[in-house]
N, C-alpha and C. Protein backbone atom coordinates (compact mmCIF):
# COMPACT_ATOMS: atom_id res chain seq x y z
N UNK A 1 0.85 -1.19 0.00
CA UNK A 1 0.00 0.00 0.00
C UNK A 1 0.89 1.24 0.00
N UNK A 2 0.20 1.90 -0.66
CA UNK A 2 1.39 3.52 -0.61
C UNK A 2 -0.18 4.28 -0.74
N UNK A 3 0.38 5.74 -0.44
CA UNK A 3 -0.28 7.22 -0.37
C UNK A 3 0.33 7.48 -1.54
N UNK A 4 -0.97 8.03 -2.01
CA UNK A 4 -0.58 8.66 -3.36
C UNK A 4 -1.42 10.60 -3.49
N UNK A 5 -0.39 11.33 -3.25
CA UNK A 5 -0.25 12.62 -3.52
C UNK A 5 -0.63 13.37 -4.06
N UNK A 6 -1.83 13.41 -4.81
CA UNK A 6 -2.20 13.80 -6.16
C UNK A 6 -4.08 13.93 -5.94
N UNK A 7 -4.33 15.01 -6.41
CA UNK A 7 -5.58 15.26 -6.57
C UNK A 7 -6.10 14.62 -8.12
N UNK A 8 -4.78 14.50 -9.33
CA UNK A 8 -5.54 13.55 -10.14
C UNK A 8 -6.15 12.32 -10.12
N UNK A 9 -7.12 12.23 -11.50
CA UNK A 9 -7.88 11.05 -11.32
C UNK A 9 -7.39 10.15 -12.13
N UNK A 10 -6.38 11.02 -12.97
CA UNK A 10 -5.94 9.74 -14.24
C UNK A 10 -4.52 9.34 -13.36
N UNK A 11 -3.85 9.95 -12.29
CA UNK A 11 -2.54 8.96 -11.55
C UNK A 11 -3.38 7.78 -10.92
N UNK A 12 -4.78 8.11 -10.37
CA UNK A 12 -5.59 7.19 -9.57
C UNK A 12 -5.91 6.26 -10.97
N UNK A 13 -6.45 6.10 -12.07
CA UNK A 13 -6.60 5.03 -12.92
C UNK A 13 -5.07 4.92 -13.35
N UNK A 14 -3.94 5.25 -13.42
CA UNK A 14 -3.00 4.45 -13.96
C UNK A 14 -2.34 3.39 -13.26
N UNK A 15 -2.71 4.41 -11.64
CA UNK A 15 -2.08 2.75 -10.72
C UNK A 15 -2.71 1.77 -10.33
N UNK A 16 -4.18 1.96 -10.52
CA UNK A 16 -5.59 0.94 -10.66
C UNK A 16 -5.12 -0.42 -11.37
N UNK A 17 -4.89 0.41 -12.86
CA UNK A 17 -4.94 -0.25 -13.68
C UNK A 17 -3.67 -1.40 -13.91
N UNK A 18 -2.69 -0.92 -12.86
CA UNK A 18 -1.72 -1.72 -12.79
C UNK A 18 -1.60 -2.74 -11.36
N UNK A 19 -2.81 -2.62 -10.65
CA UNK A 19 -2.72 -2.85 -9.35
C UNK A 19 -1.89 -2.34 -8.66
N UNK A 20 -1.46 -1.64 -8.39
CA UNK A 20 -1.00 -0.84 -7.10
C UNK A 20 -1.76 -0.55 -6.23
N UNK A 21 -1.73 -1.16 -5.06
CA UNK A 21 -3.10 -0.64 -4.31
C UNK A 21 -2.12 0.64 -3.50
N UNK A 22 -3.63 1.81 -3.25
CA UNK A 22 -2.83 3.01 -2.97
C UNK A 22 -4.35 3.87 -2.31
N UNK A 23 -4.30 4.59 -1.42
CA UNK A 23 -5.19 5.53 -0.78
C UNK A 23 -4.86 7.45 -1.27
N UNK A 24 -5.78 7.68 -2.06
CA UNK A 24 -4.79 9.11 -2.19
C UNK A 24 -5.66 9.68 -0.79
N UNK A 25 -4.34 11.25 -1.18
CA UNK A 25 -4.42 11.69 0.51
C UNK A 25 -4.48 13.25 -0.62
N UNK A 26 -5.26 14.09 -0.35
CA UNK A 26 -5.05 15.68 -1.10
C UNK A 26 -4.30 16.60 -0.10
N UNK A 27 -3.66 17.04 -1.15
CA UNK A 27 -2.47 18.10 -0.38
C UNK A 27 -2.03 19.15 -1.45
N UNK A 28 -1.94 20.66 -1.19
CA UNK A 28 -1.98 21.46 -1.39
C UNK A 28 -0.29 22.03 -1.55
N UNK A 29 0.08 22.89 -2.36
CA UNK A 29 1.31 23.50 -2.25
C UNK A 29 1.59 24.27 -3.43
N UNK A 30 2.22 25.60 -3.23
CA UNK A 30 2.48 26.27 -4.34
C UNK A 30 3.11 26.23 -4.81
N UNK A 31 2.51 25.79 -6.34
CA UNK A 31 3.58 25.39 -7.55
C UNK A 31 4.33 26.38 -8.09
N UNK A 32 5.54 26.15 -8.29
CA UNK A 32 6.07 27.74 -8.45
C UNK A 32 7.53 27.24 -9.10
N UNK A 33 7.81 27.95 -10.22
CA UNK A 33 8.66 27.06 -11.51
C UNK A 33 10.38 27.71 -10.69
N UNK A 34 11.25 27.03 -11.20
CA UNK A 34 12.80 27.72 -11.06
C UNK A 34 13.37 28.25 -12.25
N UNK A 35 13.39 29.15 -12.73
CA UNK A 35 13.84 29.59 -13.94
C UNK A 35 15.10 29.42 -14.23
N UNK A 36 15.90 29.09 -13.56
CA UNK A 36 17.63 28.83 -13.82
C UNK A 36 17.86 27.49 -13.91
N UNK A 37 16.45 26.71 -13.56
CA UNK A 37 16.55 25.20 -13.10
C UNK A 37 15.83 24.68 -14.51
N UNK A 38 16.43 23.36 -14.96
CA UNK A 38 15.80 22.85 -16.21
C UNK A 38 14.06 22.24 -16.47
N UNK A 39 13.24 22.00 -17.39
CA UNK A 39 12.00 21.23 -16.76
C UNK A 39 12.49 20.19 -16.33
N UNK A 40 13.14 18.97 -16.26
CA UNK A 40 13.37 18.21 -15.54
C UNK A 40 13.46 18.18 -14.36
N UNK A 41 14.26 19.05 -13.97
CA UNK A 41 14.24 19.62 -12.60
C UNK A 41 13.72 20.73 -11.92
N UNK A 42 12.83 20.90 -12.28
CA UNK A 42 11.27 21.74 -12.25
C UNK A 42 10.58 20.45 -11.77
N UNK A 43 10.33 19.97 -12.90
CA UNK A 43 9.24 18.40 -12.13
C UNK A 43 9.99 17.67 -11.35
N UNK A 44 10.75 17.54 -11.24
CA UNK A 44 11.64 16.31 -10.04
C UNK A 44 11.34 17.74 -8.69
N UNK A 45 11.16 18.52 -8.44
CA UNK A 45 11.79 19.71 -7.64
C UNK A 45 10.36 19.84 -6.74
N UNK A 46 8.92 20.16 -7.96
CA UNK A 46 7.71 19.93 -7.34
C UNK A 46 7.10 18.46 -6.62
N UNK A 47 7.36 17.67 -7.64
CA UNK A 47 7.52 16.06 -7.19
C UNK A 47 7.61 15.84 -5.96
N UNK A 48 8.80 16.48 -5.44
CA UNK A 48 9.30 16.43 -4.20
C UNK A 48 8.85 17.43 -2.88
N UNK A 49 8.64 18.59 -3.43
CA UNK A 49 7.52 19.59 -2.25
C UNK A 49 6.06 19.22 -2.21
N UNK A 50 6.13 18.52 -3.30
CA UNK A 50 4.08 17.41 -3.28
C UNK A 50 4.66 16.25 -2.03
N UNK A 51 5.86 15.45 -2.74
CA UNK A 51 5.98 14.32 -1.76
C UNK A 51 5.71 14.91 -0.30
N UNK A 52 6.82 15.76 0.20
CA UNK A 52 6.57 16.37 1.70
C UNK A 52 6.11 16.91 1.85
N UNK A 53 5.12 17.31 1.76
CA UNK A 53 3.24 17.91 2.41
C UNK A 53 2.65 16.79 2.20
N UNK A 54 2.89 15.32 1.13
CA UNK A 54 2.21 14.30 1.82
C UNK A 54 2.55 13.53 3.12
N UNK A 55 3.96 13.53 3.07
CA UNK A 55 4.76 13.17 4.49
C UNK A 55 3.81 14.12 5.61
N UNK A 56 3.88 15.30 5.75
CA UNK A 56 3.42 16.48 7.08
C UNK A 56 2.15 15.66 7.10
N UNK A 57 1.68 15.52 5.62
CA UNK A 57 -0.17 15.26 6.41
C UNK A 57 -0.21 13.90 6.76
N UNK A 58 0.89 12.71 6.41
CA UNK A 58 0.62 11.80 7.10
C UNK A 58 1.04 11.98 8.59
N UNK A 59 2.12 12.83 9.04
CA UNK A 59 2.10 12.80 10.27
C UNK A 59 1.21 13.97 11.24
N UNK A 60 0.79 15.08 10.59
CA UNK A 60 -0.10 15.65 11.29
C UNK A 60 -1.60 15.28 11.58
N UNK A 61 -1.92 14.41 10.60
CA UNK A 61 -3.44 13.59 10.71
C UNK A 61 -3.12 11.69 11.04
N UNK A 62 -1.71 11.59 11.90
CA UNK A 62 -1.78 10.27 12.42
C UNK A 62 -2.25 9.49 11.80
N UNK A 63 -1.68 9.40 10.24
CA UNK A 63 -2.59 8.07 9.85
C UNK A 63 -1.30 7.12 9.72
N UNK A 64 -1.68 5.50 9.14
CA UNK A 64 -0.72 4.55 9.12
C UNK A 64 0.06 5.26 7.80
N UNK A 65 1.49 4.52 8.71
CA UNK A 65 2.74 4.77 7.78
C UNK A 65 3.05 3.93 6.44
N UNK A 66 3.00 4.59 5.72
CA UNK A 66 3.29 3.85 4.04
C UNK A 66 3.61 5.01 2.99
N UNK A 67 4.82 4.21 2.21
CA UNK A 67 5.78 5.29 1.26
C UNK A 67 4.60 6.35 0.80
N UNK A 68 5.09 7.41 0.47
CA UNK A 68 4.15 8.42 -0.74
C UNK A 68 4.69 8.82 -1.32
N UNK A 69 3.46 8.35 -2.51
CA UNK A 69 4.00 8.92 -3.88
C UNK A 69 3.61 10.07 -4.24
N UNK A 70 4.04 10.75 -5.49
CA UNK A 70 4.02 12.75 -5.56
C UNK A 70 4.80 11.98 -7.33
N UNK A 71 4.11 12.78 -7.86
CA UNK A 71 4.42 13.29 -9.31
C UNK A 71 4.18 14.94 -9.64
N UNK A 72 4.42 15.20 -10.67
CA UNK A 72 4.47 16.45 -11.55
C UNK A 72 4.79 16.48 -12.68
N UNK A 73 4.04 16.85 -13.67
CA UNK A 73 3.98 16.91 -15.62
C UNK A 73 3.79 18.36 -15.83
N UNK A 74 4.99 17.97 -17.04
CA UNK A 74 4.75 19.67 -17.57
C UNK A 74 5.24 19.15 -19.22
N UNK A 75 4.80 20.17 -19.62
CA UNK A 75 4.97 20.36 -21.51
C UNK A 75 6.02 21.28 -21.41
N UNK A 76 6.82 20.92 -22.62
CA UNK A 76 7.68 22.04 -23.10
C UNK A 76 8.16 21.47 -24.08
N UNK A 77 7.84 23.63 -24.94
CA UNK A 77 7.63 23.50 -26.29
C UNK A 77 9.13 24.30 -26.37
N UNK A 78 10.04 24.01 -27.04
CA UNK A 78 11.32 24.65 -26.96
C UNK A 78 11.96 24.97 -25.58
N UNK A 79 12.48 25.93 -25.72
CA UNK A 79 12.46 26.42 -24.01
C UNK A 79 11.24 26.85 -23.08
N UNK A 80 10.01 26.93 -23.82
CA UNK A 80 8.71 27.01 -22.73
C UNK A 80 8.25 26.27 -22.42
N UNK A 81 7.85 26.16 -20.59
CA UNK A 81 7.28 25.44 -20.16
C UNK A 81 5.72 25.73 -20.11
N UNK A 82 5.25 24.94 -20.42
CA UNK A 82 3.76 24.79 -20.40
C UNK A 82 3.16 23.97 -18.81
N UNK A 83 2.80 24.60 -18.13
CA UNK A 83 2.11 23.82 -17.07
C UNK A 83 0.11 23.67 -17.15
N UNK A 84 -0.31 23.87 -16.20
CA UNK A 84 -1.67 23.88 -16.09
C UNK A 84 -2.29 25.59 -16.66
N UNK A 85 -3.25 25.42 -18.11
CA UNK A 85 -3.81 26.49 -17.77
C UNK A 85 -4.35 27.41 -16.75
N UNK A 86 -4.30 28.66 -16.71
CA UNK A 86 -5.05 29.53 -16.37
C UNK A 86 -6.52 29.88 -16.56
N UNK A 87 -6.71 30.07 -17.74
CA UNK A 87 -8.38 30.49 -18.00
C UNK A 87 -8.28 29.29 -19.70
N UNK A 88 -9.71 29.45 -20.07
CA UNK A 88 -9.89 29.33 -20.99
C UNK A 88 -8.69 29.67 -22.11
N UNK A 89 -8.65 31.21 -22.34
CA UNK A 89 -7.92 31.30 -23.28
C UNK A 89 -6.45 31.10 -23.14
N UNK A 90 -5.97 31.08 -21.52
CA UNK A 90 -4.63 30.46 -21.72
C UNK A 90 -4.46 29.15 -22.26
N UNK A 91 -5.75 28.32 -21.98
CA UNK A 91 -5.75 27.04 -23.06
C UNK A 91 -5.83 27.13 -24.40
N UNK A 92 -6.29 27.96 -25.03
CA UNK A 92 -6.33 28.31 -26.58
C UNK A 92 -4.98 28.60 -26.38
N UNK A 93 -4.37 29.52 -26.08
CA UNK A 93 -2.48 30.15 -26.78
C UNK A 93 -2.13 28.72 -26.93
N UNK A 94 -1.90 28.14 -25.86
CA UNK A 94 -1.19 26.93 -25.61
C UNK A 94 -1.42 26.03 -26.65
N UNK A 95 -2.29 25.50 -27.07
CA UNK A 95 -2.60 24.38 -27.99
C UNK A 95 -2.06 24.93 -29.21
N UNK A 96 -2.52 26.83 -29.59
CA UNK A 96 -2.13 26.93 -31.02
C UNK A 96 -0.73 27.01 -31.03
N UNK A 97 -0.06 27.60 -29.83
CA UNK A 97 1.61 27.11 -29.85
C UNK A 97 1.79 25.92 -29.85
N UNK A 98 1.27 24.44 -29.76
CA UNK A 98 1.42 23.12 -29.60
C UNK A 98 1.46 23.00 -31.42
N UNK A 99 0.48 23.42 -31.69
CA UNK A 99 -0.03 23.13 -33.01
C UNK A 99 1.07 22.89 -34.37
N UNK A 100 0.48 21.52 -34.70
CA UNK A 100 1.69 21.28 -35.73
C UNK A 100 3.26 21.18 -34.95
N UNK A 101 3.32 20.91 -34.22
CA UNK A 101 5.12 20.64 -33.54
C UNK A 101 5.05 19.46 -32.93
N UNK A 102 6.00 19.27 -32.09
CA UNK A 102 6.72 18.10 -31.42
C UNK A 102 7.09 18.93 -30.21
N UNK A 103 6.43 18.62 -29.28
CA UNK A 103 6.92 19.10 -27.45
C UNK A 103 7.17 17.61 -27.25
N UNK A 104 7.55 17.90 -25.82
CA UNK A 104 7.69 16.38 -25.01
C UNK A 104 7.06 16.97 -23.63
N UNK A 105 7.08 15.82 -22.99
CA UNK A 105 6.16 15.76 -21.87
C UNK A 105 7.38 14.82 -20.64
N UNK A 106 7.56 16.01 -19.63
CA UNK A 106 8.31 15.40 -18.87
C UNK A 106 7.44 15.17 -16.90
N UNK A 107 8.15 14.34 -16.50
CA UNK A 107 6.90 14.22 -15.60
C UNK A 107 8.31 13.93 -14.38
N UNK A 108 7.74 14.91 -13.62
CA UNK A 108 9.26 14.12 -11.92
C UNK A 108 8.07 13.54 -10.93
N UNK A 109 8.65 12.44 -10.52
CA UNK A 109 8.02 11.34 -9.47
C UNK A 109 8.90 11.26 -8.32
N UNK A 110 8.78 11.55 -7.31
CA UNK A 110 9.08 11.08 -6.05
C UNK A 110 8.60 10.20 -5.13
N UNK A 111 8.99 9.20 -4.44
CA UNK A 111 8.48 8.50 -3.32
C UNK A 111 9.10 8.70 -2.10
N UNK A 112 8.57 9.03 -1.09
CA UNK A 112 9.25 9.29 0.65
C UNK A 112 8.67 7.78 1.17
N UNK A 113 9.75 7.66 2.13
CA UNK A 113 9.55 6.14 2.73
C UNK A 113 10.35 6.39 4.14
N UNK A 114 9.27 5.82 4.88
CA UNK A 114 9.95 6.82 6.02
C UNK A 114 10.64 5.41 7.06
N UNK A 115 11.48 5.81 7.52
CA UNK A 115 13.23 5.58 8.40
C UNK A 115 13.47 5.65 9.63
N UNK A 116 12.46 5.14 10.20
CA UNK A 116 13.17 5.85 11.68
C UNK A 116 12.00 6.60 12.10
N UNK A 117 13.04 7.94 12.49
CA UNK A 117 12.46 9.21 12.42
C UNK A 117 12.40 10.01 11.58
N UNK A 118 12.52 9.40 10.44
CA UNK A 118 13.05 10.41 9.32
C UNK A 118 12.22 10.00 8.31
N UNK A 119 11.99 10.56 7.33
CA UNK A 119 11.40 10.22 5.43
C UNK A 119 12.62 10.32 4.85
N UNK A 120 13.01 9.62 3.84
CA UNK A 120 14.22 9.62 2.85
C UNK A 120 13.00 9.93 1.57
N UNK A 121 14.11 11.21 0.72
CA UNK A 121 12.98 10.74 -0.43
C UNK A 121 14.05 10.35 -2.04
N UNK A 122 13.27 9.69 -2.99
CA UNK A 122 13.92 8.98 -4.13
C UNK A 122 13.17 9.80 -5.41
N UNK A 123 13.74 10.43 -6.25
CA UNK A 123 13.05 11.33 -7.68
C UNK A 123 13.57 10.73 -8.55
N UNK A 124 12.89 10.73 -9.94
CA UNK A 124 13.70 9.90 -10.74
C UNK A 124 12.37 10.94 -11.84
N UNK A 125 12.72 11.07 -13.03
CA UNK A 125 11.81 11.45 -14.48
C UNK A 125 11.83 11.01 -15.54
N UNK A 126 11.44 11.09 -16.29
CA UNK A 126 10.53 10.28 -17.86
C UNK A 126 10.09 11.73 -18.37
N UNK A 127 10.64 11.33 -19.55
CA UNK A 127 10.39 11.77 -20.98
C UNK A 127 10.12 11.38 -22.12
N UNK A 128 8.62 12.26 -22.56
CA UNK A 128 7.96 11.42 -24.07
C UNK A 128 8.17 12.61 -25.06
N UNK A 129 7.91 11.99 -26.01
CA UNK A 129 7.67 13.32 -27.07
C UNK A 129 6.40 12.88 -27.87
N UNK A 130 5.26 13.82 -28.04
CA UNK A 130 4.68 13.86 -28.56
C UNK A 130 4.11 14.85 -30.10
N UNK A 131 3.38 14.49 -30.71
CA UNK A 131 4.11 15.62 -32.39
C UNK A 131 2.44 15.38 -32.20
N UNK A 132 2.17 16.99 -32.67
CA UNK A 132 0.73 17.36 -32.51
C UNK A 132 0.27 17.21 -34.31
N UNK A 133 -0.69 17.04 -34.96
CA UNK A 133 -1.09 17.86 -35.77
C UNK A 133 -1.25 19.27 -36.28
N UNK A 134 -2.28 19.51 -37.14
CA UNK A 134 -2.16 21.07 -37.32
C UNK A 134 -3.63 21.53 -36.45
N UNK A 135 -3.83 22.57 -35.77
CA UNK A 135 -5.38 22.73 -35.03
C UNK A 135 -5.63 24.05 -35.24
N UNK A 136 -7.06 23.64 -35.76
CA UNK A 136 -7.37 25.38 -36.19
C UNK A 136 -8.25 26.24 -35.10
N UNK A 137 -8.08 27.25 -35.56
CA UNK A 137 -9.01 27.76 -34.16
C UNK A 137 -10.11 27.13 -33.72
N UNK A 138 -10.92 26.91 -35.10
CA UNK A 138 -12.54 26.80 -34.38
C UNK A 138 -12.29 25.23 -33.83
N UNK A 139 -11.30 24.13 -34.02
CA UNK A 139 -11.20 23.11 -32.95
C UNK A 139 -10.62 23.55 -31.93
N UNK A 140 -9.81 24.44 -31.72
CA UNK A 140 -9.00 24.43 -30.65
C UNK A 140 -10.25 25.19 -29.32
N UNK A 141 -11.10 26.26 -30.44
CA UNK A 141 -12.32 26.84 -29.58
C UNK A 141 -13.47 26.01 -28.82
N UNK A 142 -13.42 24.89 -29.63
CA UNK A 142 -14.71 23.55 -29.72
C UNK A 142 -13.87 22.53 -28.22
N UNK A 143 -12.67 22.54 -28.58
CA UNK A 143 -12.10 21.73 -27.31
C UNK A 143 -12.11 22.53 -25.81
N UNK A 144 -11.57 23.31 -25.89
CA UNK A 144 -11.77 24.39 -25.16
C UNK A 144 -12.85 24.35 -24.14
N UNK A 145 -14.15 24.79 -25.13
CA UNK A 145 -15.38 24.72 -24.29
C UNK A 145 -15.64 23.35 -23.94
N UNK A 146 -15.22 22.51 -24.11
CA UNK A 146 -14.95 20.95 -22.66
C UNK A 146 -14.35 21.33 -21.44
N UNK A 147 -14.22 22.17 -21.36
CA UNK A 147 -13.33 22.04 -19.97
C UNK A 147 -12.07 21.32 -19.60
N UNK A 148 -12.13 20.20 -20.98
CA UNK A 148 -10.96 19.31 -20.47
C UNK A 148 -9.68 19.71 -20.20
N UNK A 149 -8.99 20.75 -21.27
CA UNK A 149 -7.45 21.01 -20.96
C UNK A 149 -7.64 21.99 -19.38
N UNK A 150 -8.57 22.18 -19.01
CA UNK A 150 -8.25 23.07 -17.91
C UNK A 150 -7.58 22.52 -16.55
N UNK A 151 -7.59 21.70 -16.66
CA UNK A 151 -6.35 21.21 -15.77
C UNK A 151 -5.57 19.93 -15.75
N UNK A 152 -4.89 20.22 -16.90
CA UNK A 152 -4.02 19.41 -17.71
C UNK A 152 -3.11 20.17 -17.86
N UNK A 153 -1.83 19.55 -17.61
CA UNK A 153 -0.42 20.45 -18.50
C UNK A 153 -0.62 20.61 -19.98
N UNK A 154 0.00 21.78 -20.42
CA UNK A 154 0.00 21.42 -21.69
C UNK A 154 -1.73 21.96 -22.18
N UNK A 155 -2.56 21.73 -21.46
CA UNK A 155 -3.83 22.26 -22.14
C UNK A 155 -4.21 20.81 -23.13
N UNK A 156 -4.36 19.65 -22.91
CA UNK A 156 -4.84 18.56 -23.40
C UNK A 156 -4.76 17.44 -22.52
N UNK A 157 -5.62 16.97 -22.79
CA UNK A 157 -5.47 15.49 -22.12
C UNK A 157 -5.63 14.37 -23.23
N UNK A 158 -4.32 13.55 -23.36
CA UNK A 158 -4.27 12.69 -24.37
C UNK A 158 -5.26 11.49 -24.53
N UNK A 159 -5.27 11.02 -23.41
CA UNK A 159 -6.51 9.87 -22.93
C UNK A 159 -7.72 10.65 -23.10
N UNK A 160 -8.13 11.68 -23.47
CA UNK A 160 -9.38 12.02 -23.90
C UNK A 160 -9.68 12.82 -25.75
N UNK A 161 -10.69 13.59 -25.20
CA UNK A 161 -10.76 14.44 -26.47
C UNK A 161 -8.98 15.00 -27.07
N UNK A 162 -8.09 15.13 -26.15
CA UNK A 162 -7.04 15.97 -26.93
C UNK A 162 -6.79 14.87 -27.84
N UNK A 163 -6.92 13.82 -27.42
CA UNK A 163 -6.26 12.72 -28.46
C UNK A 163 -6.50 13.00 -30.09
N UNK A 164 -7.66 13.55 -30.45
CA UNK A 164 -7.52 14.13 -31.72
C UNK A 164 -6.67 15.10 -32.33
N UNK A 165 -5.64 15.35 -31.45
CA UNK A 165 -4.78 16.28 -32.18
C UNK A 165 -3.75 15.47 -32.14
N UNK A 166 -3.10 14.45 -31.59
CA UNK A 166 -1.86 13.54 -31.30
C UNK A 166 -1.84 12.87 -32.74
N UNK A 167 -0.46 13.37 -33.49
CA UNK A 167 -0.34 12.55 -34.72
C UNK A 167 0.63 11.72 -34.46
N UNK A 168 1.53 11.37 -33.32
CA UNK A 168 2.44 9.96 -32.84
C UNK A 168 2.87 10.92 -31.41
N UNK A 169 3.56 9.78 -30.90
CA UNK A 169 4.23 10.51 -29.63
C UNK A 169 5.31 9.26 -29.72
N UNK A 170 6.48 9.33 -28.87
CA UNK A 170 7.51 8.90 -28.55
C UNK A 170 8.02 8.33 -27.46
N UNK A 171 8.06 7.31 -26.51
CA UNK A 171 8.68 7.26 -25.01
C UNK A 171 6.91 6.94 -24.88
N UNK A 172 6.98 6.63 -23.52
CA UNK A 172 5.93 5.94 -22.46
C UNK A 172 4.60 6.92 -22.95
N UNK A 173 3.47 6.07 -23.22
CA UNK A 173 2.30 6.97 -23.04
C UNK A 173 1.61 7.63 -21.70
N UNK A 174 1.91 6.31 -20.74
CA UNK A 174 1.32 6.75 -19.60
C UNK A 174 1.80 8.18 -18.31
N UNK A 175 3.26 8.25 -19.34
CA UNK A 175 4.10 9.38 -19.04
C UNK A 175 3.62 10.63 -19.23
N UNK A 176 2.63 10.46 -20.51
CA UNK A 176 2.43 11.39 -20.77
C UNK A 176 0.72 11.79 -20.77
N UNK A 177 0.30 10.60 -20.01
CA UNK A 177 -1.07 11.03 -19.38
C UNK A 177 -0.87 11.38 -17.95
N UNK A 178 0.18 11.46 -17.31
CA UNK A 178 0.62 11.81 -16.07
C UNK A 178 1.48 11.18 -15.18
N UNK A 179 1.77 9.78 -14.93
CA UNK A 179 2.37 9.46 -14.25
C UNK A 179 3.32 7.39 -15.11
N UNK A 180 4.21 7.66 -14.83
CA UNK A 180 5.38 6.90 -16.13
C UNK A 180 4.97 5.56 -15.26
N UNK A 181 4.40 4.85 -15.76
CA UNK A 181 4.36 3.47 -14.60
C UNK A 181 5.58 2.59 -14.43
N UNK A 182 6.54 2.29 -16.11
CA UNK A 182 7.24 1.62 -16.34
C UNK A 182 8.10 2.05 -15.03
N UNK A 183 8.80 3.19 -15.34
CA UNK A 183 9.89 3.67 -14.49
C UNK A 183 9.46 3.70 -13.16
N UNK A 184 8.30 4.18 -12.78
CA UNK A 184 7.44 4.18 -11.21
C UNK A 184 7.73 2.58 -10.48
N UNK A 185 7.12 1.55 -11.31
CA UNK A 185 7.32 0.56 -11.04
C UNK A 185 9.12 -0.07 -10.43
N UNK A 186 9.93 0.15 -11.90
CA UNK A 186 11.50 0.44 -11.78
C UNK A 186 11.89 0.85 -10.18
N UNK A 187 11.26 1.64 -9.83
CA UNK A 187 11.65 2.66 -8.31
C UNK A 187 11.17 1.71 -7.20
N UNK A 188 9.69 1.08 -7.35
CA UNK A 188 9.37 0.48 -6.35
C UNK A 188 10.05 -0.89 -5.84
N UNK A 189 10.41 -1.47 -6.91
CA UNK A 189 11.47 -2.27 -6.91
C UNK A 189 12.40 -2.29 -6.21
N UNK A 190 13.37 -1.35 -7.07
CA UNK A 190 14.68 -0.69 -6.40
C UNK A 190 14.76 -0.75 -4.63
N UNK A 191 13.74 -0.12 -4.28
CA UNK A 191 13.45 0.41 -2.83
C UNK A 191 13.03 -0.41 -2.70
N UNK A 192 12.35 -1.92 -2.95
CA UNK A 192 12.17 -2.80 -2.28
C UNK A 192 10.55 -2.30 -1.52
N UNK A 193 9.87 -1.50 -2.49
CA UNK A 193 8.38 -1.32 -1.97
C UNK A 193 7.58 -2.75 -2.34
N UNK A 194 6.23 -3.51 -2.22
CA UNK A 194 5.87 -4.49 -2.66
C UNK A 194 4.89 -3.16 -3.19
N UNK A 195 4.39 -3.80 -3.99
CA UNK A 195 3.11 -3.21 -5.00
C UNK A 195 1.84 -3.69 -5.47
């Protein structure tokens, strides 16, 4: 059993779907980018301030002890990072900057496993690339009013409607619906978590 960190619903169906049994726990923290720091280490960096506010709330709400997990996905299109829209139309810029290119989708995962008295924590990231089609306004306007990219990196969600704009992608899919199982799995291993 592990805590899993995340107010998403698609980290909750990817580790479903792999059996991982897991309780999420919601936890709050301000996401807030490093500009001198790469996306990789942007998502390995949040990964890890998600992991420990899941650590605090397992020990401030006394519940049973078991590793937690914490991810973070972001897009980036050249040197821009794309995280979670803002409004509506920050989801329109975003897609028509997506449009017709090749971003990748990088995602940092952490697990804390606690020691003693202590949490140790382990980050590790995955990278996909995905190559969009061409999207014209009035789809990008039509997607839009779904609601769906609104809280999605990147302004799409591949496992849904965005999937109509995905003309191939590259590296792990599930990486790039949010959380890399292959490599996740890889970690639990390593550390000797059962799953």
């Amino acid at each position: 059993m592990i805590y899993l960190a995340s107010k998403s619903p698609r980290r909750t169906e990817l580790l479903t779907q792999v059996k991982i049994d897991h309780e999420v726990i919601e936890i709050e923290i301000k996401e807030s980018l490093n500009p001198a720091a790469s996306a990789k280490e942007n998502a390995e960096n949040l990964s890890l301030q998600k992991c420990k506010e899941g650590i605090r709330h397992i020990l401030s709400n006394k519940l049973s002890i078991f590793p937690v997990l914490a991810a973070d996905t972001m897009v980036l299109l050249g040197s821009d990072i794309f995280g979670k829209p803002e409004s509506k139309d920050h989801a329109m810029s975003m897609l028509m900057q997506l449009s017709g290119q090749i971003h990748s989708v990088i995602s940092g995962v952490t697990i804390g496993v606690f020691s003693k008295d202590q949490a140790d924590f382990h980050s590790i990231s995955a990278e996909s690339f995905v190559e969009f089609g061409h999207i014209s306004a009035f789809e990008c306007k039509k997607y839009c009013a779904t609601q769906e990219p609104l809280d999605k990196a990147g302004a799409y969600g591949i496992q849904g409607y965005g999937s109509a704009f995905v003309r191939g992608i590259k590296g792990s899919y599930s990486n790039i619906v949010g959380l890399p199982i292959f490599e996740l799995v890889e970690l639990l291993k390593k550390l000797q978590i059962p799953y």
